[in-house]
Protein backbone atom coordinates (compact mmCIF):
# COMPACT_ATOMS: atom_id res chain seq x y z
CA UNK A 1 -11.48 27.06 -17.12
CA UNK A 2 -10.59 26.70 -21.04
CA UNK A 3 -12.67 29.33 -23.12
CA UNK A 4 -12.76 27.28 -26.38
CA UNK A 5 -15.58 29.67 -28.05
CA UNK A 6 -13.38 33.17 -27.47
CA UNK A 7 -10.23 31.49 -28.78
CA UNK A 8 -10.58 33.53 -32.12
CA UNK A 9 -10.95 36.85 -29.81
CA UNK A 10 -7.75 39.54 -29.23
CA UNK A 11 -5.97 39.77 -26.08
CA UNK A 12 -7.86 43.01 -25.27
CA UNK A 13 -11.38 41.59 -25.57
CA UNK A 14 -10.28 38.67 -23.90
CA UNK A 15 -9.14 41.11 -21.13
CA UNK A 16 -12.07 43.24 -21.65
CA UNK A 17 -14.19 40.04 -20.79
CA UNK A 18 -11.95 38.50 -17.58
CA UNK A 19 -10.18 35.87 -18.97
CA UNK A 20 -6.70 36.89 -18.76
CA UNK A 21 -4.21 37.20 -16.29
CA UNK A 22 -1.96 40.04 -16.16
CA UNK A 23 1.31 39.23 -14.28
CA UNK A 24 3.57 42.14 -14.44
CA UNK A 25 2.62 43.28 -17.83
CA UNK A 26 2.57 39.52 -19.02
CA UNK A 27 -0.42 38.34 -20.37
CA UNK A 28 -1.54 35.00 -19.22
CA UNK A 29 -3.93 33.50 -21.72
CA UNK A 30 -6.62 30.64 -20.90
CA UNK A 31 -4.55 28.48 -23.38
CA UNK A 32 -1.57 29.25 -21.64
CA UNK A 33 -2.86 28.42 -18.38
CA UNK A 34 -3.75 25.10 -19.62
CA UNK A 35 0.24 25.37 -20.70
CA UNK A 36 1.34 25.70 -17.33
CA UNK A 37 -1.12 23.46 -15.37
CA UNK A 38 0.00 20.13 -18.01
CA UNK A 39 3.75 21.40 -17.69
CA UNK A 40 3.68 21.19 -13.74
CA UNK A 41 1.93 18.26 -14.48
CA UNK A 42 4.44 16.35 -16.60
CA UNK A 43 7.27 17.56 -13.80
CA UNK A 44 5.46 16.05 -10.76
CA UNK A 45 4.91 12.83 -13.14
CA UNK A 46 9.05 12.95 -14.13
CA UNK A 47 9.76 13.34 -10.95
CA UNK A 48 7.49 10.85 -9.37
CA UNK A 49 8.47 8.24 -11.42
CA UNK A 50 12.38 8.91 -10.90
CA UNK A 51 11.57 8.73 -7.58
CA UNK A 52 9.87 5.08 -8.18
CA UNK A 53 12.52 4.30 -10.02
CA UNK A 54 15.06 4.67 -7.96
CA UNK A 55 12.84 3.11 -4.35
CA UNK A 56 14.81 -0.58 -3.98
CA UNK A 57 11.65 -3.17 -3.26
CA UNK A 58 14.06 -5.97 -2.01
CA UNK A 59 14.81 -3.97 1.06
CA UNK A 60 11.20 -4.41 2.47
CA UNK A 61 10.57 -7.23 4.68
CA UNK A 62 6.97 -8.35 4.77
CA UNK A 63 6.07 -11.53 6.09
CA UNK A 64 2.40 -12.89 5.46
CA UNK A 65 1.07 -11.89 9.13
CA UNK A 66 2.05 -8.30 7.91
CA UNK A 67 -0.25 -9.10 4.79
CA UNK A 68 -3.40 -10.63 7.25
CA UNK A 69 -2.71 -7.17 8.72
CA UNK A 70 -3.14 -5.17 5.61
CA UNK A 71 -5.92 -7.17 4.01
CA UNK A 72 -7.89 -8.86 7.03
């Protein structure tokens, strides 16, 4: 959850309050999560689409009983 009202506040009152994330003496801020989350994001969207990319379409044989099939 973003915090957008206790963006103006210091790293210990936003720790004093619960909205940090201490990982081994790193702090992890709420706009930092949001950091993260959109980075993994934008890696699983490269990826997915390199993957798309590189799927060959031609190589799928569908004939139009397989489409009655699919769509009824």
């Amino acid at each position: 959850m973003i915090v957008l009202e206790k963006t103006h506040l210091s790293t210990i009152e936003l720790a004093n309050e619960g909205l940090v994330i201490d990982v081994n003496g790193f702090i992890v801020t709420p706009f930092m999560s949001f950091v993260i989350i959109v980075g993994i994001g934008l890696i699983f969207l490269l990826l997915s689409t390199n993957s798309f990319i590189k799927t060959d379409f031609s190589k799928i044989n569908r004939s139009s009983s397989d489409a009655s099939d699919l769509w009824g």
